[in-house]
PDB file of N, CA and C in Angstrom:
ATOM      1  N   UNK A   1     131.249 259.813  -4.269  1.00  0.00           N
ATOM      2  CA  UNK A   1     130.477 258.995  -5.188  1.00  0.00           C
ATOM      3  C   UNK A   1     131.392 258.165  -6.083  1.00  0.00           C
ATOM      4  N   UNK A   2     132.547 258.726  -6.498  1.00  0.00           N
ATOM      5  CA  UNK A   2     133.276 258.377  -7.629  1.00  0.00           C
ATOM      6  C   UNK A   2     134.205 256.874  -6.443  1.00  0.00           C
ATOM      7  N   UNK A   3     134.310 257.052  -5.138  1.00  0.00           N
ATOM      8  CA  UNK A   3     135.172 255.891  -4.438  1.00  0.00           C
ATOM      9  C   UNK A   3     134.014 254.794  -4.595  1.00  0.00           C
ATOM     10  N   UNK A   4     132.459 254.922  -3.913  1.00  0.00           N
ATOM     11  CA  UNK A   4     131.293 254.053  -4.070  1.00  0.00           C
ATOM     12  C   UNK A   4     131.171 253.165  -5.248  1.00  0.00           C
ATOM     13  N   UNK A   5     131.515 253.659  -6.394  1.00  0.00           N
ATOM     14  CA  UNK A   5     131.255 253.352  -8.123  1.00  0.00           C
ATOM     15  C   UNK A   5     132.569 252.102  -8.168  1.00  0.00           C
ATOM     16  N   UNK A   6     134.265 252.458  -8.129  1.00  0.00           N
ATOM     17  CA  UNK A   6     134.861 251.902  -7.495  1.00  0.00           C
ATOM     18  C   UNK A   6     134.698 250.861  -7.204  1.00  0.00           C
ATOM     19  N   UNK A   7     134.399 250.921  -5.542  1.00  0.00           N
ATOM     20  CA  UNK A   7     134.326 249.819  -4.990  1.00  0.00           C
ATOM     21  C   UNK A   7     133.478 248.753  -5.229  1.00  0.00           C
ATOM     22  N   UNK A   8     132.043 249.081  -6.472  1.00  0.00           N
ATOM     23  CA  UNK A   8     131.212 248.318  -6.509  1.00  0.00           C
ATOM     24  C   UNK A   8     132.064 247.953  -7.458  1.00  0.00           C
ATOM     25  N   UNK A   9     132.563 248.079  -8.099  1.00  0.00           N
ATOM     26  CA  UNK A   9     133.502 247.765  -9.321  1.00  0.00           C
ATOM     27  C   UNK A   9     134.495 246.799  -9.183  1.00  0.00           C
ATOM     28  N   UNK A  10     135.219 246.759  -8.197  1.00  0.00           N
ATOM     29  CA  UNK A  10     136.218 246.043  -8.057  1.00  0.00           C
ATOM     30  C   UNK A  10     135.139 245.028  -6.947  1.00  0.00           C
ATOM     31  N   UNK A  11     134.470 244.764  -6.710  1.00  0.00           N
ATOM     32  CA  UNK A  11     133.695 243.576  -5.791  1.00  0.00           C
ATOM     33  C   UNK A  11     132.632 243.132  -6.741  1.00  0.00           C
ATOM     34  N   UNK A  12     132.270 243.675  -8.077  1.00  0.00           N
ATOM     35  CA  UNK A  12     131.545 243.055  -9.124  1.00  0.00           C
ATOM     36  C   UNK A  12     132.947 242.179 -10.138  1.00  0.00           C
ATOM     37  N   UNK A  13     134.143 242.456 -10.068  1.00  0.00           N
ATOM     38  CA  UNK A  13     135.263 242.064 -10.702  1.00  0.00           C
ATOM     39  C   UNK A  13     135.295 240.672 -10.130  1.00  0.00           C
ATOM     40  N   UNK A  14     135.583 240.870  -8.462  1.00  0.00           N
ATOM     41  CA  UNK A  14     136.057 239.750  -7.581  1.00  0.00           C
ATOM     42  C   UNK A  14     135.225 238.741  -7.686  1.00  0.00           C
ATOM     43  N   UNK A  15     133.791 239.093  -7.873  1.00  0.00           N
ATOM     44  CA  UNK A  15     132.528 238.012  -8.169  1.00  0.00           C
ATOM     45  C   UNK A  15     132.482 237.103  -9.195  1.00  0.00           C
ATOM     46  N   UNK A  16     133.187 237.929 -10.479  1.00  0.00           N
ATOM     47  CA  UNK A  16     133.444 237.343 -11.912  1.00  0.00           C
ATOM     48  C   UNK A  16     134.353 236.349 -11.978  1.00  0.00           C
ATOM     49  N   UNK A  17     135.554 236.709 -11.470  1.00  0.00           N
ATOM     50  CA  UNK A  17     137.120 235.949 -10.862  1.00  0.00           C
ATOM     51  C   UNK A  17     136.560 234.644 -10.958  1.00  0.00           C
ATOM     52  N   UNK A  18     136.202 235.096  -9.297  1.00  0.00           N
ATOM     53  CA  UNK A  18     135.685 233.533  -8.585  1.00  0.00           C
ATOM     54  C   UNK A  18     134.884 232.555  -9.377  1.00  0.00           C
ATOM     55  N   UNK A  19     133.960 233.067  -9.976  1.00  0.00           N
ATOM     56  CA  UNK A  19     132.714 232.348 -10.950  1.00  0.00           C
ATOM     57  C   UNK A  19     133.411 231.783 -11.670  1.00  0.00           C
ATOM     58  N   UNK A  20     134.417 232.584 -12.537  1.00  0.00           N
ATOM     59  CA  UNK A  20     134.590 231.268 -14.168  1.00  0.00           C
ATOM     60  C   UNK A  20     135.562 230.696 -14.121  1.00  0.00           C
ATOM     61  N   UNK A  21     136.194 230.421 -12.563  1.00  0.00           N
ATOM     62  CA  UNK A  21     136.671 229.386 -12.232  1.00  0.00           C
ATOM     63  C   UNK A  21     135.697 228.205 -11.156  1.00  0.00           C
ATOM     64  N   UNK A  22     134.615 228.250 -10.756  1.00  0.00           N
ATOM     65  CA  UNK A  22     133.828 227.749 -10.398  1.00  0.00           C
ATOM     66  C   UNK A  22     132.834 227.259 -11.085  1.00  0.00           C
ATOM     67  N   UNK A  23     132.313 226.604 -12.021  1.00  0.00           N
ATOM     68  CA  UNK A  23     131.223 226.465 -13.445  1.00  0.00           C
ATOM     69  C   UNK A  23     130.525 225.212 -12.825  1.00  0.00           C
ATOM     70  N   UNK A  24     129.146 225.455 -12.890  1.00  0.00           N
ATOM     71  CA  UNK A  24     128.104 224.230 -12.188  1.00  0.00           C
ATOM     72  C   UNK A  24     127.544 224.012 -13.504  1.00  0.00           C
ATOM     73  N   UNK A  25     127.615 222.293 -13.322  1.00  0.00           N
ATOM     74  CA  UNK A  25     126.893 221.272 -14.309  1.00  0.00           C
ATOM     75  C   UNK A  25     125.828 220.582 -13.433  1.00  0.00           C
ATOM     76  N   UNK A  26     125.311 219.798 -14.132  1.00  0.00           N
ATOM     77  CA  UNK A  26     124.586 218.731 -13.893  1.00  0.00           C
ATOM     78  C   UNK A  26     125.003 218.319 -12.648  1.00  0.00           C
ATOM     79  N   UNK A  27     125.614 217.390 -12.960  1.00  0.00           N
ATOM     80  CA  UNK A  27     126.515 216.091 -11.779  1.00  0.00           C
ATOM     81  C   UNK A  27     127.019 216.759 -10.886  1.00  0.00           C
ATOM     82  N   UNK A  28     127.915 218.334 -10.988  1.00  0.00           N
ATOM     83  CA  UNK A  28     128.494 218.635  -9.999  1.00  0.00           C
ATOM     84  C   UNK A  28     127.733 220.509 -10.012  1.00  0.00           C
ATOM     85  N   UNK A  29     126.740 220.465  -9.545  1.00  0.00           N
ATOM     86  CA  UNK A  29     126.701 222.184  -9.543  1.00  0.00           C
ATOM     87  C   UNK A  29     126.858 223.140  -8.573  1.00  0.00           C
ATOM     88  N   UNK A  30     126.995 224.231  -8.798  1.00  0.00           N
ATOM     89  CA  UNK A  30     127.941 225.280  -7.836  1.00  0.00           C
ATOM     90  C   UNK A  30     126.752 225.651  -6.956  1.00  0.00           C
ATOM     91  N   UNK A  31     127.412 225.998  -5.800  1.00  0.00           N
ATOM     92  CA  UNK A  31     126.343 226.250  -4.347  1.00  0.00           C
ATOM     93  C   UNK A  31     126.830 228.024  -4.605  1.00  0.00           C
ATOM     94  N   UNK A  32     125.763 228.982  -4.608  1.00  0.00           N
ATOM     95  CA  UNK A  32     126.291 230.335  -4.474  1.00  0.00           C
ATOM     96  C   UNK A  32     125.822 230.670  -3.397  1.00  0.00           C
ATOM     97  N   UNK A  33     126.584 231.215  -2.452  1.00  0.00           N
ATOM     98  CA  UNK A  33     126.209 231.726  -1.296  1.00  0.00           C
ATOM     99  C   UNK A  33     126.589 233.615  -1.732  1.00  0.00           C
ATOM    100  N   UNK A  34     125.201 234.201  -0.943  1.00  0.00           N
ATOM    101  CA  UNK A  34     124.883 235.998  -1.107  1.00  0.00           C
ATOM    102  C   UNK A  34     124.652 236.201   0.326  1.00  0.00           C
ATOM    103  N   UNK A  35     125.098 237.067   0.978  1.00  0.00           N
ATOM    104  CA  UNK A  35     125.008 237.698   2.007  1.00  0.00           C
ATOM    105  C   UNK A  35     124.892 239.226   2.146  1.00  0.00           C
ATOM    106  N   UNK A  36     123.786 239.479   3.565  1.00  0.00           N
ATOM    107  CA  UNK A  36     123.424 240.913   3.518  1.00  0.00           C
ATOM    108  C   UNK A  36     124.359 241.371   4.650  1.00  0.00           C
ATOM    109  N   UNK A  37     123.813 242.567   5.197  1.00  0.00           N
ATOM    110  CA  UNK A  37     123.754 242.615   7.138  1.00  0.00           C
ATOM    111  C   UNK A  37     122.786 241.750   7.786  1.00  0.00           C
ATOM    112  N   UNK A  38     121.712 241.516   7.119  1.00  0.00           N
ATOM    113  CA  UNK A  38     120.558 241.130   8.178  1.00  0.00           C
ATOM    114  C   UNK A  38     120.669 239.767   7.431  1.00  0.00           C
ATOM    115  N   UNK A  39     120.507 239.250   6.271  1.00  0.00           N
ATOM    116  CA  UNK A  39     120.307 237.588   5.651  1.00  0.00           C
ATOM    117  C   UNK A  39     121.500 236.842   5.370  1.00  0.00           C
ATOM    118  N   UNK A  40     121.650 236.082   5.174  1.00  0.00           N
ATOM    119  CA  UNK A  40     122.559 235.095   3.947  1.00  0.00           C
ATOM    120  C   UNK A  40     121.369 234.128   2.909  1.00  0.00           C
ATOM    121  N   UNK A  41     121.486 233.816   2.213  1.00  0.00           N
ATOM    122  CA  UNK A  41     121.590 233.287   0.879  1.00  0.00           C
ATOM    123  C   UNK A  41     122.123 232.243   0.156  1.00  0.00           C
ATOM    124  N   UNK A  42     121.776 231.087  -0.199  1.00  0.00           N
ATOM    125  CA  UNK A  42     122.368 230.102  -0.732  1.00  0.00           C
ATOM    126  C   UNK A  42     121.460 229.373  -1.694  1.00  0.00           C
ATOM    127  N   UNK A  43     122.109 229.245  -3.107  1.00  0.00           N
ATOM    128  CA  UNK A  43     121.618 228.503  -4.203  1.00  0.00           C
ATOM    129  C   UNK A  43     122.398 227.608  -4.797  1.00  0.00           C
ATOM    130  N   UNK A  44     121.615 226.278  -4.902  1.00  0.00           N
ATOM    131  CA  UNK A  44     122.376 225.329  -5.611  1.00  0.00           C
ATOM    132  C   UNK A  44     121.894 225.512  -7.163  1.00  0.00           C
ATOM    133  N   UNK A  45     122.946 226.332  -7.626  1.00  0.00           N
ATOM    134  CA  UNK A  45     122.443 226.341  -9.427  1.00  0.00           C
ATOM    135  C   UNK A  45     123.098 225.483 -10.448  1.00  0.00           C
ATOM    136  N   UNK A  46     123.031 224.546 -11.403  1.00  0.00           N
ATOM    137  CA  UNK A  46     123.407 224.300 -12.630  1.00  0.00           C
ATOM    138  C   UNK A  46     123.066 224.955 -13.549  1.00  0.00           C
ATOM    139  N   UNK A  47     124.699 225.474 -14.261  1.00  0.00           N
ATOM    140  CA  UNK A  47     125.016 226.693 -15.078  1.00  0.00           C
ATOM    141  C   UNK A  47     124.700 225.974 -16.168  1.00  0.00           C
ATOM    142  N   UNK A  48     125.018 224.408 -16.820  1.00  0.00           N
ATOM    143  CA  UNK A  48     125.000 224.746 -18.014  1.00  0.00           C
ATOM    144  C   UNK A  48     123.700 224.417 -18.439  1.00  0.00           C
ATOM    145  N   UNK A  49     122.447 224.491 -17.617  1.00  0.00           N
ATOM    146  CA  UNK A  49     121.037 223.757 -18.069  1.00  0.00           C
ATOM    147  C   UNK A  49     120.613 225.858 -17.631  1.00  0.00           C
ATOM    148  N   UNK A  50     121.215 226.325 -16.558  1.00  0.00           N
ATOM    149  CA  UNK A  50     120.906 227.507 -16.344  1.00  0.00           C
ATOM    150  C   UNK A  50     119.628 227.917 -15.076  1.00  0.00           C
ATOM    151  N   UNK A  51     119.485 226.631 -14.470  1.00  0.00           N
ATOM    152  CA  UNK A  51     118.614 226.854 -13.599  1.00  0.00           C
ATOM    153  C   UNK A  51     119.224 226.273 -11.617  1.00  0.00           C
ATOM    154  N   UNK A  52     118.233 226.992 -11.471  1.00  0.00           N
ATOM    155  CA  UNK A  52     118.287 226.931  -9.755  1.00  0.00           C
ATOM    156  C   UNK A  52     117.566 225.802  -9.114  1.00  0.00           C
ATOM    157  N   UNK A  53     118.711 224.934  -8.686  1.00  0.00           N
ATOM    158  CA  UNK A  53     118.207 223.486  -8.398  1.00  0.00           C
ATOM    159  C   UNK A  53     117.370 223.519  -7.176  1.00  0.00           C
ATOM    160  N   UNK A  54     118.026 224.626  -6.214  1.00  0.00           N
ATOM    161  CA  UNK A  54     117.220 223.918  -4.975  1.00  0.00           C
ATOM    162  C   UNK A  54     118.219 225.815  -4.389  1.00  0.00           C
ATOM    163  N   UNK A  55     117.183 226.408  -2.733  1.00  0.00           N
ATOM    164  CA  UNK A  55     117.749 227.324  -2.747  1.00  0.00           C
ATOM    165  C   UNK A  55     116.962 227.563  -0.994  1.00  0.00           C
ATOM    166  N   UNK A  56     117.586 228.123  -0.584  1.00  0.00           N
ATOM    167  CA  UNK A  56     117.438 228.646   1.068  1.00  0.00           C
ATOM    168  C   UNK A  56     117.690 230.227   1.463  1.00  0.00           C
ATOM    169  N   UNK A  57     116.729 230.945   2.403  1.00  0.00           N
ATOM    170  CA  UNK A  57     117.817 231.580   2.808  1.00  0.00           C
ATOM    171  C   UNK A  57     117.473 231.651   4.863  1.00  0.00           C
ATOM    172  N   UNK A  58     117.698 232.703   5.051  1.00  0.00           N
ATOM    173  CA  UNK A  58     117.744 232.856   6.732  1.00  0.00           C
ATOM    174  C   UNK A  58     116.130 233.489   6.771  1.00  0.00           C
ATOM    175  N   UNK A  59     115.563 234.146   5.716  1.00  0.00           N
ATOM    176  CA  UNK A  59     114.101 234.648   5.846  1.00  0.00           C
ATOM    177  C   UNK A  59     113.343 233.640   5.790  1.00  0.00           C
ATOM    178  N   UNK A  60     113.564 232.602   5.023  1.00  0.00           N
ATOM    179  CA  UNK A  60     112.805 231.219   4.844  1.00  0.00           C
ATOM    180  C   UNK A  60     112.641 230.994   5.664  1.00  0.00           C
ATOM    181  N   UNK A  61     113.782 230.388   6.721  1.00  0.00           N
ATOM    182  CA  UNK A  61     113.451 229.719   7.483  1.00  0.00           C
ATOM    183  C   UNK A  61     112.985 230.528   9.151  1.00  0.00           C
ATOM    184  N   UNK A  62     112.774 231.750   8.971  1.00  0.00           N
ATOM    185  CA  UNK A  62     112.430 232.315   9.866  1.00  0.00           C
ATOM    186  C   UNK A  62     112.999 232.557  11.219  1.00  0.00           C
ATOM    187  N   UNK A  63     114.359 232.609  11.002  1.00  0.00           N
ATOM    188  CA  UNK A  63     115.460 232.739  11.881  1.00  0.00           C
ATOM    189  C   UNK A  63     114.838 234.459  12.804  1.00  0.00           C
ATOM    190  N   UNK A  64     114.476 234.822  12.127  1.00  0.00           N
ATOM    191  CA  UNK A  64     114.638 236.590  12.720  1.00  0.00           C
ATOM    192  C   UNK A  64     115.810 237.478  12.449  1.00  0.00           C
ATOM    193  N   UNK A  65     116.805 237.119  12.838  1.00  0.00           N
ATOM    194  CA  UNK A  65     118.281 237.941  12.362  1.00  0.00           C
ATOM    195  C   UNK A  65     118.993 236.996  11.868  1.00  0.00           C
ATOM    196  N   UNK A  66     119.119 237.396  10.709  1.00  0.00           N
ATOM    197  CA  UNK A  66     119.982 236.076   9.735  1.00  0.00           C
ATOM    198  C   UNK A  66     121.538 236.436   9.824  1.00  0.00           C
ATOM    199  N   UNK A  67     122.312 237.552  10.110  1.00  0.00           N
ATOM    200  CA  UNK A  67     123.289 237.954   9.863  1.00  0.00           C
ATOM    201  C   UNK A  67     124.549 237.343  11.257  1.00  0.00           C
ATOM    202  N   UNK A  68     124.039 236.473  11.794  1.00  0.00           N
ATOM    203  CA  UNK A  68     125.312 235.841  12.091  1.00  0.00           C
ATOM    204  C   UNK A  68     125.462 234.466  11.946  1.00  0.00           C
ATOM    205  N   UNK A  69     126.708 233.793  12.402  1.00  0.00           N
ATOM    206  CA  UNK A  69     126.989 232.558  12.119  1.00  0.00           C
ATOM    207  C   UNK A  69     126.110 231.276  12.235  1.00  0.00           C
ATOM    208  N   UNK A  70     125.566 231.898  13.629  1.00  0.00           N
ATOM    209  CA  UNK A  70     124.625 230.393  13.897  1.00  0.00           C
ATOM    210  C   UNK A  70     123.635 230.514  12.832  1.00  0.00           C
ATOM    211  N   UNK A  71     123.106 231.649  12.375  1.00  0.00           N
ATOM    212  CA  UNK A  71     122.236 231.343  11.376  1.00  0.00           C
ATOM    213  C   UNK A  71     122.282 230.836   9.726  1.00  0.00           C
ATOM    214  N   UNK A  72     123.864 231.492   9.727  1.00  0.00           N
ATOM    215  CA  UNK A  72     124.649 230.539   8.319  1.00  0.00           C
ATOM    216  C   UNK A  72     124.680 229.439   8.367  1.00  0.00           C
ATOM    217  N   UNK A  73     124.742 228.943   9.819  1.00  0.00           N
ATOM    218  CA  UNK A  73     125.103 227.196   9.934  1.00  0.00           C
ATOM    219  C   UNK A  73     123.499 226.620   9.820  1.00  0.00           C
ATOM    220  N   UNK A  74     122.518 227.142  10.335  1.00  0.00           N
ATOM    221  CA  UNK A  74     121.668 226.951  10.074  1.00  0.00           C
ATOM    222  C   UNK A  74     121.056 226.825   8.427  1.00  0.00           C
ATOM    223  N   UNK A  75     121.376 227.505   7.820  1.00  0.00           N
ATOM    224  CA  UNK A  75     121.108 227.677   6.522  1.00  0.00           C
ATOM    225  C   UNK A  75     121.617 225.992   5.063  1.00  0.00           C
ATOM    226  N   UNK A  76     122.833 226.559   6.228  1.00  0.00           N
ATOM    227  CA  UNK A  76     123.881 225.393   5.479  1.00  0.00           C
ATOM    228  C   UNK A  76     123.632 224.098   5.462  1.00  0.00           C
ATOM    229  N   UNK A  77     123.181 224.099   6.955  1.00  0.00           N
ATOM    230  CA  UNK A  77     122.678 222.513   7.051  1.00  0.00           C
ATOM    231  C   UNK A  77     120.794 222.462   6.160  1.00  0.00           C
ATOM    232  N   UNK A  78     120.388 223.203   5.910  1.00  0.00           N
ATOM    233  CA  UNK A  78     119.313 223.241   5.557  1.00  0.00           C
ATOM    234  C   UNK A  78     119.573 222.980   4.013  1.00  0.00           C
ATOM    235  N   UNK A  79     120.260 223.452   3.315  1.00  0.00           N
ATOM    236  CA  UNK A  79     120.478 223.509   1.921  1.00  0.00           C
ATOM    237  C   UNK A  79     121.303 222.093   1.890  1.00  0.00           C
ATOM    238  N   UNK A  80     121.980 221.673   2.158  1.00  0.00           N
ATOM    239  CA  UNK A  80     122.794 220.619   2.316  1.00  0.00           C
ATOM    240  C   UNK A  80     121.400 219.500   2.732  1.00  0.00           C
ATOM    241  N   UNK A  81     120.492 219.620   3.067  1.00  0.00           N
ATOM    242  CA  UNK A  81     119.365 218.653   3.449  1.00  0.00           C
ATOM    243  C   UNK A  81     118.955 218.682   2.031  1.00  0.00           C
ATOM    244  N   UNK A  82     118.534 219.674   1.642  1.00  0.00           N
ATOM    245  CA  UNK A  82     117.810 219.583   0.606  1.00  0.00           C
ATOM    246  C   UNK A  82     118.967 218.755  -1.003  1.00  0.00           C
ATOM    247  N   UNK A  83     119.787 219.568  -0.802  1.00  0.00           N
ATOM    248  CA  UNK A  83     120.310 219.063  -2.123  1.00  0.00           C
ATOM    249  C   UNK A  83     120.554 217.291  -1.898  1.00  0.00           C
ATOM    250  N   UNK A  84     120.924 216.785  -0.506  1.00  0.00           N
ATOM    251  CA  UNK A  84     121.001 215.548  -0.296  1.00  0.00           C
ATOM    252  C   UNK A  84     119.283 214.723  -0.680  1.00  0.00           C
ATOM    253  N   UNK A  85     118.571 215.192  -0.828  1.00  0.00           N
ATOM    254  CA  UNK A  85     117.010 214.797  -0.979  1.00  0.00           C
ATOM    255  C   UNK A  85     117.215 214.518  -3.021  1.00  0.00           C
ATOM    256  N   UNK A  86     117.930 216.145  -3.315  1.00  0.00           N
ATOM    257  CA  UNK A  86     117.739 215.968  -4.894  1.00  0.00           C
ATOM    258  C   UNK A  86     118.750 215.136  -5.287  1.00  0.00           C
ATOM    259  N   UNK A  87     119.651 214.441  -4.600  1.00  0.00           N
ATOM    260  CA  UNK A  87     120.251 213.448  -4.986  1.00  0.00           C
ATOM    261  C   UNK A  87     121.949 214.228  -5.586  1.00  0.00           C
ATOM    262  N   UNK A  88     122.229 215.451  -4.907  1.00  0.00           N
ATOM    263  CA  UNK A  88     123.551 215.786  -5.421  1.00  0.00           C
ATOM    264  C   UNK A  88     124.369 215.444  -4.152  1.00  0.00           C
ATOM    265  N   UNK A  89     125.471 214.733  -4.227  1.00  0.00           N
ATOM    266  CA  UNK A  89     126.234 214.332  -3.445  1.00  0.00           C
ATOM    267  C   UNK A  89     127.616 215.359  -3.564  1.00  0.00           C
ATOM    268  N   UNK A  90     128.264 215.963  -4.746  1.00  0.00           N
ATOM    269  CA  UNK A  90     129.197 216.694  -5.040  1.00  0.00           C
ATOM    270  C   UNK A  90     128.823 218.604  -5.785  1.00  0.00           C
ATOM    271  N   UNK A  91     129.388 219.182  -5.385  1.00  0.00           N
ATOM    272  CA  UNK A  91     128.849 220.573  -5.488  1.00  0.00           C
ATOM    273  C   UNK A  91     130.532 221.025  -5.395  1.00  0.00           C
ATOM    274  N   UNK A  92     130.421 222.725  -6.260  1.00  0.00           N
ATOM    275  CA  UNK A  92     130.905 223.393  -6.112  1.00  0.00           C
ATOM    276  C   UNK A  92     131.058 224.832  -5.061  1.00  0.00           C
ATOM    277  N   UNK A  93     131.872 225.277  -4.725  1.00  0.00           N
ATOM    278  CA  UNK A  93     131.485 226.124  -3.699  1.00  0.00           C
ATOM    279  C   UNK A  93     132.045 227.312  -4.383  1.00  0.00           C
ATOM    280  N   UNK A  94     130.993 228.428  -4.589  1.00  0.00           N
ATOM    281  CA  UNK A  94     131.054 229.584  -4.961  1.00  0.00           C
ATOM    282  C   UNK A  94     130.462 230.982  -4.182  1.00  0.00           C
ATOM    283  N   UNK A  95     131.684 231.569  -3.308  1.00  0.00           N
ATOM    284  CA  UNK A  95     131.999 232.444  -2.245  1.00  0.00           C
ATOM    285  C   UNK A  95     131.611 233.994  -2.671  1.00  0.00           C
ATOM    286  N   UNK A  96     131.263 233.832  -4.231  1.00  0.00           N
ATOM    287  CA  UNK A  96     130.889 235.231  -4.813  1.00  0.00           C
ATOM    288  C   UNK A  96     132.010 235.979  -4.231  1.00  0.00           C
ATOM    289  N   UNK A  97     131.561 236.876  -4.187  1.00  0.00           N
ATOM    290  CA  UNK A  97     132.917 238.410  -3.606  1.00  0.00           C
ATOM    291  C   UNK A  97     133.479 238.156  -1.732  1.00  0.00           C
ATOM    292  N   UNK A  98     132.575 237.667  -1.495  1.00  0.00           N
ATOM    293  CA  UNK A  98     133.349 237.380  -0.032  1.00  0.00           C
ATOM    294  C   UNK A  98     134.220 236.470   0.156  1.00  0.00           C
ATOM    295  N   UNK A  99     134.880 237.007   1.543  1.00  0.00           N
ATOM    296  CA  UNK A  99     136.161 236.483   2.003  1.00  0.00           C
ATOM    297  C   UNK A  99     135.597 234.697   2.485  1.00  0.00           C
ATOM    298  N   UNK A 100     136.689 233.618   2.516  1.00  0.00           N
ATOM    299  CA  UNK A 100     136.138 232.331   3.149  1.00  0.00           C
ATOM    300  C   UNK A 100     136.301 232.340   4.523  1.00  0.00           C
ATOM    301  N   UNK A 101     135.293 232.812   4.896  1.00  0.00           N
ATOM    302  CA  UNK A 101     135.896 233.589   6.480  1.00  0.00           C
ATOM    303  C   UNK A 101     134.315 233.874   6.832  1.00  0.00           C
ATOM    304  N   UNK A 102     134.073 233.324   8.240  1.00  0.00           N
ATOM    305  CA  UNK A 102     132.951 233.875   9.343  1.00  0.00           C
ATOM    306  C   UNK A 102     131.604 233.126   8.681  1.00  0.00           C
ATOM    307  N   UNK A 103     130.672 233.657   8.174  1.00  0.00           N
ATOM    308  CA  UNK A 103     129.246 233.333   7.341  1.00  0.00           C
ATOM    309  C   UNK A 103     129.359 232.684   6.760  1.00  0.00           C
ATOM    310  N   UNK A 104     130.501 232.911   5.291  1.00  0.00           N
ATOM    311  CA  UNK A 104     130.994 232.513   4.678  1.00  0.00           C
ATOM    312  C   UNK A 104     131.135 230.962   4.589  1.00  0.00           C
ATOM    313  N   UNK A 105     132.201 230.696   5.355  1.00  0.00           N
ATOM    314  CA  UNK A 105     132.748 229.378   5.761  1.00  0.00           C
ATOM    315  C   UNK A 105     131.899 228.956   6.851  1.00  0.00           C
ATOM    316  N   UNK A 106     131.038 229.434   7.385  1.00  0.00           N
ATOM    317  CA  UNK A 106     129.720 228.468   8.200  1.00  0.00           C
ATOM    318  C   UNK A 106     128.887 227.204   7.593  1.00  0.00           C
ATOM    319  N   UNK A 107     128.583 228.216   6.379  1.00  0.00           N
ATOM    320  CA  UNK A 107     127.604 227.577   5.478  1.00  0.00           C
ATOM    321  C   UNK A 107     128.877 226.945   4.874  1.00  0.00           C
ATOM    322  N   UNK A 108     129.631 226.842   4.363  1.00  0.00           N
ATOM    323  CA  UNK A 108     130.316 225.670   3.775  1.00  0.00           C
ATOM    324  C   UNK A 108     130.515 224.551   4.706  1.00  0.00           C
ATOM    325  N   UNK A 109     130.584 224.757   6.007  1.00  0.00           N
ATOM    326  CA  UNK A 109     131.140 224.000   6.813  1.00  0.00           C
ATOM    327  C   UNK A 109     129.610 222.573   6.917  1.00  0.00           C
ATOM    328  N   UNK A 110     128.729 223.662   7.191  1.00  0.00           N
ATOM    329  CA  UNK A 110     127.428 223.226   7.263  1.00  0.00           C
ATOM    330  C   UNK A 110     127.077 221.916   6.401  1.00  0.00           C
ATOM    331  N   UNK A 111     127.020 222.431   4.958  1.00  0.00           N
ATOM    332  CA  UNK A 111     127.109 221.986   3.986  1.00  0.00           C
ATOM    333  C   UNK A 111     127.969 220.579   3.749  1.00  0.00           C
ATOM    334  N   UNK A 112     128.639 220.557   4.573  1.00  0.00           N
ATOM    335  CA  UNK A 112     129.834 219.269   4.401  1.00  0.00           C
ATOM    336  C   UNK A 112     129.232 218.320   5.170  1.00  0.00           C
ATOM    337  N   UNK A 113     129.284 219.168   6.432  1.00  0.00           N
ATOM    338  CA  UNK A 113     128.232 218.114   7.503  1.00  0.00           C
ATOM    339  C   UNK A 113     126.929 217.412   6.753  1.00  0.00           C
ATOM    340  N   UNK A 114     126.415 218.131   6.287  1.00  0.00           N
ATOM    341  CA  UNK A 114     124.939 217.568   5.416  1.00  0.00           C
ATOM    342  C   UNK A 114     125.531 216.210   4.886  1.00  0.00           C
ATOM    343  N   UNK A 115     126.438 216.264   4.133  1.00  0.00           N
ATOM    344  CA  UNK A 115     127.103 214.757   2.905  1.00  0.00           C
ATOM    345  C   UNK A 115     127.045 215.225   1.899  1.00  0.00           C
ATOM    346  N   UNK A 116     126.994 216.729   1.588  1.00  0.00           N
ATOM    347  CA  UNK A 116     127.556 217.066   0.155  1.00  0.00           C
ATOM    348  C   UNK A 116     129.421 217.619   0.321  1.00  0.00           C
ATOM    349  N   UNK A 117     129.869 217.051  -0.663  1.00  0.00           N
ATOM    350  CA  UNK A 117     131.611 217.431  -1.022  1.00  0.00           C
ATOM    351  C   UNK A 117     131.698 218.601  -2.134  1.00  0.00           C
ATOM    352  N   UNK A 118     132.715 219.602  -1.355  1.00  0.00           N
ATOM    353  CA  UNK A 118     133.012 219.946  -2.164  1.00  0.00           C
ATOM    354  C   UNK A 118     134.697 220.058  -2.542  1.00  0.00           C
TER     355      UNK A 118
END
């Protein structure tokens, strides 16, 4: 129990890291991508108004098994549609505790393809 506590510990740390060097405004706000086994997750939020601009995940769109790549890329390009609709052209990319690697970097990749920069 005491390694479990730990590890949530040091991957609630790594989440923090990443964040307050990542800070979403207005003009430029941070994309957070959350991942399960079975989903991924992606929100375009502006931090300093504090709200969730626009947001996707793999249940939305009714993928069935969200937990691999094609369905991140799927996601990515979906959120990347949308934020291109709300008129954000530049975004931050915020990886939360995961590595930029596999899911991860799908949906970013995705995301680029759409015409948002990050």
């Amino acid at each position: 129990m005491a390694t479990q506590k730990r590890l949530e510990k040091r991957r609630r740390n790594r989440a923090f890291r990443v964040r307050k060097k990542v800070r979403g405004t207005a003009d430029r706000p941070r994309v957070s991508v959350h991942r399960t086994l079975k989903h991924i997750y992606v929100q375009v939020v502006d931090d300093d108004a504090g709200h969730t601009l626009a947001s996707t995940n793999s249940k939305a769109l009714k993928l069935g098994y969200g937990g691999n790549v094609d369905a991140a890329k799927q996601v990515g390009a979906e959120i990347g549609k949308i934020a291109k609709e709300k008129g954000i052209s530049e975004a931050r990319f915020d990886r939360g505790p995961y590595r930029y690697h596999g899911r991860v970097k799908a949906v970013a990749d995705a995301i680029r393809e759409a015409g948002v920069k990050f």
